[in-house]
PDB file of N, CA and C in Angstrom:
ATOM      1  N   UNK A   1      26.015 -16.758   7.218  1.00  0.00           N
ATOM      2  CA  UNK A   1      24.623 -17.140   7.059  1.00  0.00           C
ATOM      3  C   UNK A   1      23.712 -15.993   7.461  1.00  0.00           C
ATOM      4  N   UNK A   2      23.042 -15.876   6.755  1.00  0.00           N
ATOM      5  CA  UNK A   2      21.851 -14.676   6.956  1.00  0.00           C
ATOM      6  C   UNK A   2      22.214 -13.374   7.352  1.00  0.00           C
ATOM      7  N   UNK A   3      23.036 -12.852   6.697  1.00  0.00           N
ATOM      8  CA  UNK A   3      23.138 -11.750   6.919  1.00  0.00           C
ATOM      9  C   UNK A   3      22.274 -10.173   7.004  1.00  0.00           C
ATOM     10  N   UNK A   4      21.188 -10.760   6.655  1.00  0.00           N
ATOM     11  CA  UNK A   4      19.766  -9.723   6.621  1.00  0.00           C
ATOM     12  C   UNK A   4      19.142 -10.011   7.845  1.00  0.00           C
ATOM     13  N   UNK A   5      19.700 -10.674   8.579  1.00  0.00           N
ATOM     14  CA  UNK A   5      18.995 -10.700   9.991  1.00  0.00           C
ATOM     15  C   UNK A   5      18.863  -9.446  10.735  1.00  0.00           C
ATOM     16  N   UNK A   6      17.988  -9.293  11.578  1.00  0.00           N
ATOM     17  CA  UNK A   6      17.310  -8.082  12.784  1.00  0.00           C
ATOM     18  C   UNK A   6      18.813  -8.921  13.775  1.00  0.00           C
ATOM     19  N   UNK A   7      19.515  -8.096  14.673  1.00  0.00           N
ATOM     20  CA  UNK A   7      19.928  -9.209  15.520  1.00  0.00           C
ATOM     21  C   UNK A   7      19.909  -8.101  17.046  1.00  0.00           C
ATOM     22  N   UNK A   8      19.813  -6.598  17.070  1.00  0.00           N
ATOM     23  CA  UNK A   8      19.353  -5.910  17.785  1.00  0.00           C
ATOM     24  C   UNK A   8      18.124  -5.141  17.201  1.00  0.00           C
ATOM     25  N   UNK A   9      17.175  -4.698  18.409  1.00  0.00           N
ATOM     26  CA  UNK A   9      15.994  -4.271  18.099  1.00  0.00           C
ATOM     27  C   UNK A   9      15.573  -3.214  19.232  1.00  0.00           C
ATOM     28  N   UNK A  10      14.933  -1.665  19.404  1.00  0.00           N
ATOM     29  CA  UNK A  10      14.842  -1.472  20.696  1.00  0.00           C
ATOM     30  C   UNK A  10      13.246  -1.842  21.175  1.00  0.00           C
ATOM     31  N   UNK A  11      12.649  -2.814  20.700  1.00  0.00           N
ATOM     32  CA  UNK A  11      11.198  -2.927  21.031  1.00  0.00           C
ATOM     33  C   UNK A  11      11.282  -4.418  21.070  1.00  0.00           C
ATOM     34  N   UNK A  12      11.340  -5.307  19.980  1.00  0.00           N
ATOM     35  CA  UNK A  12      11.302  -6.353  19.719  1.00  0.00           C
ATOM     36  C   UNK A  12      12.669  -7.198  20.798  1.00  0.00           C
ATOM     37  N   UNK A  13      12.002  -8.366  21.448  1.00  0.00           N
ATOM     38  CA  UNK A  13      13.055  -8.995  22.311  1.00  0.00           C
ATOM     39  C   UNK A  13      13.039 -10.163  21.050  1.00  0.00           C
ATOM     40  N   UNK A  14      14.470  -9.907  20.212  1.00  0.00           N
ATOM     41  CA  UNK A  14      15.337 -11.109  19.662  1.00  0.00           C
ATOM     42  C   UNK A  14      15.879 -12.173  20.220  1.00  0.00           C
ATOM     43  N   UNK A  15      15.340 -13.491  19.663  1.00  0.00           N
ATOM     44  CA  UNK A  15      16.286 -14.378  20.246  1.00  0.00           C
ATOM     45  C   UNK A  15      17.847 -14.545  19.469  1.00  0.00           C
ATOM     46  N   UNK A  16      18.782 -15.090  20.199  1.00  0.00           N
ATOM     47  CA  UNK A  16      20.081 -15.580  19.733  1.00  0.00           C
ATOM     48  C   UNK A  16      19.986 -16.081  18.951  1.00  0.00           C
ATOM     49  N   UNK A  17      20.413 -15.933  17.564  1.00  0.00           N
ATOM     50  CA  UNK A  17      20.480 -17.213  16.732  1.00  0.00           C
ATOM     51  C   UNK A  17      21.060 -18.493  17.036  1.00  0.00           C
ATOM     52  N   UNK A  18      22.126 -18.114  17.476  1.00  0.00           N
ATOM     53  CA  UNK A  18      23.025 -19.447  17.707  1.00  0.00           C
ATOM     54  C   UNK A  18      22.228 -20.416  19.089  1.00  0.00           C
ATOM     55  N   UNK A  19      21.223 -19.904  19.767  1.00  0.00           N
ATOM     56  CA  UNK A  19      20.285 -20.935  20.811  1.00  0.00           C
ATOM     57  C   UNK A  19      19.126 -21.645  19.744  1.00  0.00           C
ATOM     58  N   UNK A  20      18.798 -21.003  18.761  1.00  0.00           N
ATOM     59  CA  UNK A  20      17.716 -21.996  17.470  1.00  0.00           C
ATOM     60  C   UNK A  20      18.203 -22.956  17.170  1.00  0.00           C
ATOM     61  N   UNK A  21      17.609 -23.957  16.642  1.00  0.00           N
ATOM     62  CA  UNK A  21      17.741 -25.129  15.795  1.00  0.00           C
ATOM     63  C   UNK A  21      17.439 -24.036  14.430  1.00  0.00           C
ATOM     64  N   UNK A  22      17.964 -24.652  13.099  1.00  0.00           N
ATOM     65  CA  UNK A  22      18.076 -24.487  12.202  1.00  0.00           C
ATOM     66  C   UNK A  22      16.933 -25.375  11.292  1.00  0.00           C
ATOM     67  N   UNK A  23      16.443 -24.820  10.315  1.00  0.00           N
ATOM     68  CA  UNK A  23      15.766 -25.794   9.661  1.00  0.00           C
ATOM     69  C   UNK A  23      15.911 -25.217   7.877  1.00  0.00           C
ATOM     70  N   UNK A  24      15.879 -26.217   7.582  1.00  0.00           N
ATOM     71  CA  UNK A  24      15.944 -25.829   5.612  1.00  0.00           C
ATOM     72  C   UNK A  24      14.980 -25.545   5.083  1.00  0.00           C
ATOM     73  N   UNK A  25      14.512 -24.979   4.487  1.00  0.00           N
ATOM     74  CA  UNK A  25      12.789 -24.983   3.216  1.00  0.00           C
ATOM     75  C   UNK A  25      14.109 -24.981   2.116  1.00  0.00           C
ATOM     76  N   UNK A  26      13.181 -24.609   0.416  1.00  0.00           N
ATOM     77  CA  UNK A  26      14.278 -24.391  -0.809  1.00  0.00           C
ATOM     78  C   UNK A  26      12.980 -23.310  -1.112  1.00  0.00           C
ATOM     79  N   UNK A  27      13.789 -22.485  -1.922  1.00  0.00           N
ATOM     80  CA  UNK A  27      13.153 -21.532  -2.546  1.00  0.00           C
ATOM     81  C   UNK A  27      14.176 -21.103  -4.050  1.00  0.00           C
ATOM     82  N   UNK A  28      13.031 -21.601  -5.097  1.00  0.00           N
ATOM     83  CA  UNK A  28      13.512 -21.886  -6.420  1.00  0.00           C
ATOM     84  C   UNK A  28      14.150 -23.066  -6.799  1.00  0.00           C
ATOM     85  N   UNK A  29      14.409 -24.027  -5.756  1.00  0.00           N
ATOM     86  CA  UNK A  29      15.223 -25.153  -5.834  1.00  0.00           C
ATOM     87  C   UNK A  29      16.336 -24.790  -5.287  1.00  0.00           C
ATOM     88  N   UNK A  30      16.565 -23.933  -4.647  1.00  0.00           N
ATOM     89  CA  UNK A  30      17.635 -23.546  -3.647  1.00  0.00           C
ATOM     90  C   UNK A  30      17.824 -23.751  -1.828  1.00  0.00           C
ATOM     91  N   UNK A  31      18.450 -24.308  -1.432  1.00  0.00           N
ATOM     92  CA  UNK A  31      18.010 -24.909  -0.142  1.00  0.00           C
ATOM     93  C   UNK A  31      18.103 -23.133   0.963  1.00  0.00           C
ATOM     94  N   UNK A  32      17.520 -22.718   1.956  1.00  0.00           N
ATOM     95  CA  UNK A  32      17.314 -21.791   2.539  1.00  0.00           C
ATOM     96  C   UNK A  32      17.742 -22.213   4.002  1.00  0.00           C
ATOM     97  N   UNK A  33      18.441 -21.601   4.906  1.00  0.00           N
ATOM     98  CA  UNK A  33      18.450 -21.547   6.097  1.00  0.00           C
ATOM     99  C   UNK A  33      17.267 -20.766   7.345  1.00  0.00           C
ATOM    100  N   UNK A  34      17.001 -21.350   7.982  1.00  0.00           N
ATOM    101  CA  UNK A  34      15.639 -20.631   8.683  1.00  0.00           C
ATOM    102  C   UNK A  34      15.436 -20.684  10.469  1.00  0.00           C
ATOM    103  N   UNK A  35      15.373 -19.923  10.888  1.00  0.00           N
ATOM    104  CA  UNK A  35      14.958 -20.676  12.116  1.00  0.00           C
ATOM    105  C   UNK A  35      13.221 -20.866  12.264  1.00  0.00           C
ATOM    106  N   UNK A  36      12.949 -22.138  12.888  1.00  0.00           N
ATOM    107  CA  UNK A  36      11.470 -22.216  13.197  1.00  0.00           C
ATOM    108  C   UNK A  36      10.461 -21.178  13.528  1.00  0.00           C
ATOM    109  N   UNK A  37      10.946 -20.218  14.107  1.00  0.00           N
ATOM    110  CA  UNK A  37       9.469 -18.637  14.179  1.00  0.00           C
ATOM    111  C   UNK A  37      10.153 -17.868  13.375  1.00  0.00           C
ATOM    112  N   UNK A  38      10.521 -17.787  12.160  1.00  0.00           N
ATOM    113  CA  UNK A  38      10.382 -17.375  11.044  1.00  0.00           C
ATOM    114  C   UNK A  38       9.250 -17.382  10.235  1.00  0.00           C
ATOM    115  N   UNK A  39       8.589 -16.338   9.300  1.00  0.00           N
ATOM    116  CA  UNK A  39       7.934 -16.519   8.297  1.00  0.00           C
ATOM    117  C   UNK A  39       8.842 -16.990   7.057  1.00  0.00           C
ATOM    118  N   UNK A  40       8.130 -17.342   5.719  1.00  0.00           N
ATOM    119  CA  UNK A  40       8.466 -17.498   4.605  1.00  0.00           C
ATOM    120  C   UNK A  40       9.481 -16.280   4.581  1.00  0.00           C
ATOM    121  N   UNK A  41       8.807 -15.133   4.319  1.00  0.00           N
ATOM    122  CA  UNK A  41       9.014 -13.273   3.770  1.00  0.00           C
ATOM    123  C   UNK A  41      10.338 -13.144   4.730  1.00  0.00           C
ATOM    124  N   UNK A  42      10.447 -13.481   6.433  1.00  0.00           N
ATOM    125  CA  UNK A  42      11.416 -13.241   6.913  1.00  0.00           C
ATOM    126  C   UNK A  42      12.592 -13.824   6.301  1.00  0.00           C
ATOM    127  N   UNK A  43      12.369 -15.262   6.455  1.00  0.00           N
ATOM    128  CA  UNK A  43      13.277 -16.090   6.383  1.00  0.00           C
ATOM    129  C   UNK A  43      14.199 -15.883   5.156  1.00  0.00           C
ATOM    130  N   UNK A  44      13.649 -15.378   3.951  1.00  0.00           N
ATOM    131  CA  UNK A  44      13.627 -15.212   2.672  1.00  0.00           C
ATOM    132  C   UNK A  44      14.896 -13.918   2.852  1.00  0.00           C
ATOM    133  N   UNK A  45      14.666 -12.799   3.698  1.00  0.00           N
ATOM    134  CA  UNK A  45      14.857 -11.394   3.555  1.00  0.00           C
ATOM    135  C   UNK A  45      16.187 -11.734   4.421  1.00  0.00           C
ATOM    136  N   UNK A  46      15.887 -12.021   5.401  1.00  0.00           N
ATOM    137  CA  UNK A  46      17.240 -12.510   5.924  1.00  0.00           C
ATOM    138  C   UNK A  46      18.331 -13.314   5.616  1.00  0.00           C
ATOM    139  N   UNK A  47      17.700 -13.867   4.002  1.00  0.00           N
ATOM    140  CA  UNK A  47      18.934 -14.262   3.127  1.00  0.00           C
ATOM    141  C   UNK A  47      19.309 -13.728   2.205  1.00  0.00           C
ATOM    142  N   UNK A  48      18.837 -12.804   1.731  1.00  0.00           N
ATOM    143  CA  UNK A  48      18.905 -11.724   0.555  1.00  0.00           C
ATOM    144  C   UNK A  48      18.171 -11.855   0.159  1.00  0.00           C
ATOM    145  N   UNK A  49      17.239 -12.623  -0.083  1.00  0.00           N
ATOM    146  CA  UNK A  49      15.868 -12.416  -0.913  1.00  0.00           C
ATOM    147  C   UNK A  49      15.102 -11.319  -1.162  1.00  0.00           C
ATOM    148  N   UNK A  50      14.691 -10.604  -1.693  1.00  0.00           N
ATOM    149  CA  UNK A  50      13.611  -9.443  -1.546  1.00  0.00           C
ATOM    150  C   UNK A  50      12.421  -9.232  -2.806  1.00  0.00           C
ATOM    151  N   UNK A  51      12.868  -9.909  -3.878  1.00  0.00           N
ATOM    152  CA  UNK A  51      11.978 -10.021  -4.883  1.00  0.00           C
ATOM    153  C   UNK A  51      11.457 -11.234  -4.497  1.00  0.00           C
ATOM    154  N   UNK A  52       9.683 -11.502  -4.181  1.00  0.00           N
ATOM    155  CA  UNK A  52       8.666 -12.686  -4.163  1.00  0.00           C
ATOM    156  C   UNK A  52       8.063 -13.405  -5.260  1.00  0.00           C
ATOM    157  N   UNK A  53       7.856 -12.307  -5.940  1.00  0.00           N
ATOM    158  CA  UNK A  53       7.201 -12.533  -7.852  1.00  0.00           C
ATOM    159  C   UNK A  53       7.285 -11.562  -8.686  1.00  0.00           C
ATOM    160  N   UNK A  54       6.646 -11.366  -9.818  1.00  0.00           N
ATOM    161  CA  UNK A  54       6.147 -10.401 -10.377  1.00  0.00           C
ATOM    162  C   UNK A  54       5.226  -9.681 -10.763  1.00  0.00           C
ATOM    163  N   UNK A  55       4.808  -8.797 -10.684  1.00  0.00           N
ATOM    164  CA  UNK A  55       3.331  -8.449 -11.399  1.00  0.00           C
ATOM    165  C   UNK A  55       3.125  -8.665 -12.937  1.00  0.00           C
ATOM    166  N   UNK A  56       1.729  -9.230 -13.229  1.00  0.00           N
ATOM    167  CA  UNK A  56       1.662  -9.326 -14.632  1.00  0.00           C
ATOM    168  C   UNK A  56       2.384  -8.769 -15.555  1.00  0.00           C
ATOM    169  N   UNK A  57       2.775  -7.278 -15.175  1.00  0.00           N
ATOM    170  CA  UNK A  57       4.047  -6.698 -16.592  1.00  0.00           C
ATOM    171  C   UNK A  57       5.314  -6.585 -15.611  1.00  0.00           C
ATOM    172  N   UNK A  58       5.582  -7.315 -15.543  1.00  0.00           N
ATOM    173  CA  UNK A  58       6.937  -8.162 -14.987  1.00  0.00           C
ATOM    174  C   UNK A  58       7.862  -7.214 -13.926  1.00  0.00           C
ATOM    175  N   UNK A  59       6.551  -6.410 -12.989  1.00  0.00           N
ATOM    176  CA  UNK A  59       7.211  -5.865 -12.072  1.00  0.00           C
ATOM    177  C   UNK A  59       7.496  -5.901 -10.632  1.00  0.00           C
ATOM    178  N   UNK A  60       8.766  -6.449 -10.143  1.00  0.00           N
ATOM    179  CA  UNK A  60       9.272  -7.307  -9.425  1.00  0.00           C
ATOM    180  C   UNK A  60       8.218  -6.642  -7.816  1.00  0.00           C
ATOM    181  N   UNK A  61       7.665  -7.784  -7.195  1.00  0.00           N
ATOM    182  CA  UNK A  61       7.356  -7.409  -5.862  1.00  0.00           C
ATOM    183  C   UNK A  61       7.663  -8.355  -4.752  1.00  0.00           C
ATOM    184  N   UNK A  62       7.666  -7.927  -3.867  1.00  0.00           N
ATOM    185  CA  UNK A  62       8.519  -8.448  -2.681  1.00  0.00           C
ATOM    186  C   UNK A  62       7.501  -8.130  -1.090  1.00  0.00           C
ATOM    187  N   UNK A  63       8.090  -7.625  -0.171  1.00  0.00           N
ATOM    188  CA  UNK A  63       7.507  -7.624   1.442  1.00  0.00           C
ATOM    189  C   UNK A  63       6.976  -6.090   1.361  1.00  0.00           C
ATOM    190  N   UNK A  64       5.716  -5.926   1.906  1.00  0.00           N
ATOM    191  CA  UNK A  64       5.170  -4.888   1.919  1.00  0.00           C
ATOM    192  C   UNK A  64       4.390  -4.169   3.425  1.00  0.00           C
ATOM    193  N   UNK A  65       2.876  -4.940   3.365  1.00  0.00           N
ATOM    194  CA  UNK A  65       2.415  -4.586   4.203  1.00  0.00           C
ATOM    195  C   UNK A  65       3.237  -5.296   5.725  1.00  0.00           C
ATOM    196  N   UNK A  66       3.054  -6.711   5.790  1.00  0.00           N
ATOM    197  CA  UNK A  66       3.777  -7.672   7.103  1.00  0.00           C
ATOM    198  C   UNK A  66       2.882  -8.135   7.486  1.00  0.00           C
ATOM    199  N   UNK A  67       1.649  -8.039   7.237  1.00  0.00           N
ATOM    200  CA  UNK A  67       0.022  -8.170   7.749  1.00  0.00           C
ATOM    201  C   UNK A  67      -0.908  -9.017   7.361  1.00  0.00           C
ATOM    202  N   UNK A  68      -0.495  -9.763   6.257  1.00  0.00           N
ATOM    203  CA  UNK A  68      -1.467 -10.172   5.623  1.00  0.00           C
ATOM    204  C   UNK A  68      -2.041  -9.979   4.471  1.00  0.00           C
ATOM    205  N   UNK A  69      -2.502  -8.485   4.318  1.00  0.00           N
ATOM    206  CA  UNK A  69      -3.784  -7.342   3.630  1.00  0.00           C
ATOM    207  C   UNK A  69      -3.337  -7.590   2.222  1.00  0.00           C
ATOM    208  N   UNK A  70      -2.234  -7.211   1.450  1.00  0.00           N
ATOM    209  CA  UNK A  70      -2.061  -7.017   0.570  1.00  0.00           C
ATOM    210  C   UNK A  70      -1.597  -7.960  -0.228  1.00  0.00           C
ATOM    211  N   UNK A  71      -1.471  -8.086  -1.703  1.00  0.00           N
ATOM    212  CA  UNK A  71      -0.469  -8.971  -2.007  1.00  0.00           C
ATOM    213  C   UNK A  71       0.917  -9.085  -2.722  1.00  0.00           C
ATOM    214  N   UNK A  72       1.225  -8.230  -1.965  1.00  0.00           N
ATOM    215  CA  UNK A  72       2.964  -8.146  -2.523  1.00  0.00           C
ATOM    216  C   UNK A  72       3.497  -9.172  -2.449  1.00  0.00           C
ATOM    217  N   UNK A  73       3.505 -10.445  -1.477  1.00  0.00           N
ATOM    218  CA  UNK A  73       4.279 -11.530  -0.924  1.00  0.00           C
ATOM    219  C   UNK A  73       3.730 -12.521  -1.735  1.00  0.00           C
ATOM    220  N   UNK A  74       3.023 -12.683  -2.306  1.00  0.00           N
ATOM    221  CA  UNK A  74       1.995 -13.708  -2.974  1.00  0.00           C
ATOM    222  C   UNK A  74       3.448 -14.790  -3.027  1.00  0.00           C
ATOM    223  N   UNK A  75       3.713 -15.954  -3.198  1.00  0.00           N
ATOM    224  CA  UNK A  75       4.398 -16.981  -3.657  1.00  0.00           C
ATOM    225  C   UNK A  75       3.670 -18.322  -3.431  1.00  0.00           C
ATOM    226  N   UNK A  76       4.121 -19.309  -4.372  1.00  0.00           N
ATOM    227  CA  UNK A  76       3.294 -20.383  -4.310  1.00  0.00           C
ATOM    228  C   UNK A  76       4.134 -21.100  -3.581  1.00  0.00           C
ATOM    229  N   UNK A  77       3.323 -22.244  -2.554  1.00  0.00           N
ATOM    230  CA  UNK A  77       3.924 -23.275  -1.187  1.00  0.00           C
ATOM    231  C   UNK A  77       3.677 -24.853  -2.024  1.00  0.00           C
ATOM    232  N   UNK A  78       4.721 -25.678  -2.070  1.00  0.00           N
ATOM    233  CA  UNK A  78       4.550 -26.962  -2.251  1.00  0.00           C
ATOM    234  C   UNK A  78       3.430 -26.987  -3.490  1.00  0.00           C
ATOM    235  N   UNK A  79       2.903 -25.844  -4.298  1.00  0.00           N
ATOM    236  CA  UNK A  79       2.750 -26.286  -5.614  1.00  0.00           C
ATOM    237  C   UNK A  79       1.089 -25.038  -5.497  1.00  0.00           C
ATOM    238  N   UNK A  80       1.057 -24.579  -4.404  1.00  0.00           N
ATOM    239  CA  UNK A  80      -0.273 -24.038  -3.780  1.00  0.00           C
ATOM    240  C   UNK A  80      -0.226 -22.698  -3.808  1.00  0.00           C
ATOM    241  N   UNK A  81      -0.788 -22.335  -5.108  1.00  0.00           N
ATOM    242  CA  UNK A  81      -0.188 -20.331  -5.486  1.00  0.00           C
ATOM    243  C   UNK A  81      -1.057 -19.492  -4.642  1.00  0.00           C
ATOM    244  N   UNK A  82      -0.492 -17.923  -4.523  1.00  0.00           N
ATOM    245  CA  UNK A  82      -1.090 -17.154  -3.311  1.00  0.00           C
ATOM    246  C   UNK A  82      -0.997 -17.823  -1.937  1.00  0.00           C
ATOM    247  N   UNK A  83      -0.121 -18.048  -1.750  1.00  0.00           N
ATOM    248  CA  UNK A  83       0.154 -17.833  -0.556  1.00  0.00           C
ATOM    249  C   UNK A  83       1.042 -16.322   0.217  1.00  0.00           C
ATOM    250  N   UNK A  84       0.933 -16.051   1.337  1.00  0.00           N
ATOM    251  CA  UNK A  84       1.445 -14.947   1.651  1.00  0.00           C
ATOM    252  C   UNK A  84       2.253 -15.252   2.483  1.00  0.00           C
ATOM    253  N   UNK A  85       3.597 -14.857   1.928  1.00  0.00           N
ATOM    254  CA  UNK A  85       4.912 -15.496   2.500  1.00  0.00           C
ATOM    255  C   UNK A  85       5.078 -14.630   4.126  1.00  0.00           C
ATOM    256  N   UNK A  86       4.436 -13.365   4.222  1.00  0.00           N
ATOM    257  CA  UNK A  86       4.777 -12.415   5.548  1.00  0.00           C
ATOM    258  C   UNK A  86       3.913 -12.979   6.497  1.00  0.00           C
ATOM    259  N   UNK A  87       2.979 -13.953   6.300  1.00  0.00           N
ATOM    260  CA  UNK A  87       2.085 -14.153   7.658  1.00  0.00           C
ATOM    261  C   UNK A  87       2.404 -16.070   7.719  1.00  0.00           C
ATOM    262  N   UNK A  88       2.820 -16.617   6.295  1.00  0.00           N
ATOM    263  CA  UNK A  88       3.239 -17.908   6.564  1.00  0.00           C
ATOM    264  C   UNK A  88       4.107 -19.057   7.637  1.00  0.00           C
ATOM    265  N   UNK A  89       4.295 -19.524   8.220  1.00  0.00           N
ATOM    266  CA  UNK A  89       5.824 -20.055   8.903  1.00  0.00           C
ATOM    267  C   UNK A  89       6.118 -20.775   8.039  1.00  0.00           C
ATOM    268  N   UNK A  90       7.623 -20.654   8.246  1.00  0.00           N
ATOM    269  CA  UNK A  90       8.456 -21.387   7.442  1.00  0.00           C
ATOM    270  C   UNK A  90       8.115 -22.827   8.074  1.00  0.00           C
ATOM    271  N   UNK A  91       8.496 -23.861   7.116  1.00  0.00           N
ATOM    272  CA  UNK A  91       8.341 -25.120   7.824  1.00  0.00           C
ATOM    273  C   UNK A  91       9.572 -25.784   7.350  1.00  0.00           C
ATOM    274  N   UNK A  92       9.688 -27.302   7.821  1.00  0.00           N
ATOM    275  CA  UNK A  92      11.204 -28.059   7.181  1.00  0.00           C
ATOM    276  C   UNK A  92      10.875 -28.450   6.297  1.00  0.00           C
ATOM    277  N   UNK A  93      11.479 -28.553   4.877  1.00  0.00           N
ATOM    278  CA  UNK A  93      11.728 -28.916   3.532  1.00  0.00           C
ATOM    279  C   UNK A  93      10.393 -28.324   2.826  1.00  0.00           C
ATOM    280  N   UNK A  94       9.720 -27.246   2.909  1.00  0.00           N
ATOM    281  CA  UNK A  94       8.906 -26.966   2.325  1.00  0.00           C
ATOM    282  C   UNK A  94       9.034 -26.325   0.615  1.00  0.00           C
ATOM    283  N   UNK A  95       8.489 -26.195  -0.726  1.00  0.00           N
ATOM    284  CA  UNK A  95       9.361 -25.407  -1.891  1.00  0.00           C
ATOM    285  C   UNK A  95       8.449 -24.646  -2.191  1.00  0.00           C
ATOM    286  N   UNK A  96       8.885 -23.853  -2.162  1.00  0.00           N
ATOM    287  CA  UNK A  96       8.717 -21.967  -2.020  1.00  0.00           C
ATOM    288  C   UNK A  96       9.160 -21.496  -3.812  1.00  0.00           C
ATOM    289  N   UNK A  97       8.394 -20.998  -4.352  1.00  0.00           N
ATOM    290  CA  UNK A  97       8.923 -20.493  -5.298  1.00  0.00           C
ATOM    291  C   UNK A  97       8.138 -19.181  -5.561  1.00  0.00           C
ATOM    292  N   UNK A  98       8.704 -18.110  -6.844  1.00  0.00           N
ATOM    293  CA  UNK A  98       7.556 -17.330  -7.096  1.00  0.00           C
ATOM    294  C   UNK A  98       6.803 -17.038  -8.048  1.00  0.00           C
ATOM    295  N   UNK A  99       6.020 -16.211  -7.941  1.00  0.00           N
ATOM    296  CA  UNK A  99       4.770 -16.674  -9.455  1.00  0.00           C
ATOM    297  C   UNK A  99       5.022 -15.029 -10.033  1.00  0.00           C
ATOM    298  N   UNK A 100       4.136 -15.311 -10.547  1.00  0.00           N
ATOM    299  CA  UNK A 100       3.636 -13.915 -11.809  1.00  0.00           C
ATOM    300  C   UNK A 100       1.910 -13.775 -11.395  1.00  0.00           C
ATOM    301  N   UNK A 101       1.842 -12.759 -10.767  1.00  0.00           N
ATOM    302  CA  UNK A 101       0.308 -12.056 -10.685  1.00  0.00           C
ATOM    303  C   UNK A 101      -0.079 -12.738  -9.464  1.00  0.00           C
ATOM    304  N   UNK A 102      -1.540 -13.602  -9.676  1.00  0.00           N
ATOM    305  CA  UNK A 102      -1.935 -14.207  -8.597  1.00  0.00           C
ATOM    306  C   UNK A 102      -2.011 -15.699  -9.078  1.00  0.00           C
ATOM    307  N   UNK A 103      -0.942 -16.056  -9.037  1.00  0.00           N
ATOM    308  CA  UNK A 103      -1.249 -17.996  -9.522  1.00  0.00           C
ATOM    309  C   UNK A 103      -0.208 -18.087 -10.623  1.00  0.00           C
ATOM    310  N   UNK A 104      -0.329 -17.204 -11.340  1.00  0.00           N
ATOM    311  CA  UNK A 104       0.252 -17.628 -12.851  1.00  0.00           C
ATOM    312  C   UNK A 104       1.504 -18.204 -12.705  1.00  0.00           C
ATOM    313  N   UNK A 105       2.442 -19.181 -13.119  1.00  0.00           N
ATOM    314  CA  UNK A 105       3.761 -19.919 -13.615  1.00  0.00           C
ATOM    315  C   UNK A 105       5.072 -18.193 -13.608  1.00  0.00           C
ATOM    316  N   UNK A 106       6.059 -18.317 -13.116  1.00  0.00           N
ATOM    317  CA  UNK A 106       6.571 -17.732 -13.967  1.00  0.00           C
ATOM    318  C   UNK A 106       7.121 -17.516 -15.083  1.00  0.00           C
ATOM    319  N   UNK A 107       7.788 -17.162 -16.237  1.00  0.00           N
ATOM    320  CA  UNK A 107       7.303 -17.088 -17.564  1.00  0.00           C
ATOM    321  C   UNK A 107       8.894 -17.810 -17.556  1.00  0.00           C
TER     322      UNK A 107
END
């Protein structure tokens, strides 16, 4: 499980995974493993995820700034497009999917 995890860091104090509770979101209709202080963008990356959407000419974007600012992370929450998966928390059973541009369906 999650093999894209941080699990040493020399700045950041990591918690244990194995002391978290676990919680699910789906992303694409796919169920996701997460722990609760996870973002979307983390949670995502730490499962292999790295493509979020696309840009209008179908060029794949993913985690960028971590901040907020930009919108590389754009994905739509429970049906609610632009959202920014790097500043989001993951929550339980939430569906995560990704768009095209800012809102658009993917094709």
């Amino acid at each position: 499980m999650q093999s894209g995890r941080i699990t040493q860091h020399p700045i950041i104090s990591i918690t244990e995974p194995e002391s978290q509770k676990h919680i699910t979101f789906y992303f694409e209709g796919q169920p996701i493993c997460a722990f609760p202080d996870d973002t979307i963008a983390s949670a995502l990356i730490a499962n292999g995820i790295d493509i979020f959407g696309f840009t209008e000419h179908k060029n794949p974007r993913g985690f960028f700034c971590a901040i907020g600012k930009c919108s590389a992370c754009l994905v739509e929450v429970n049906g609610i497009p632009n959202v920014r998966a790097c500043i989001t928390p993951v929550s339980e059973g939430i569906h995560v999917r990704r768009q095209v541009g800012r809102g658009k369906p993917v094709w």
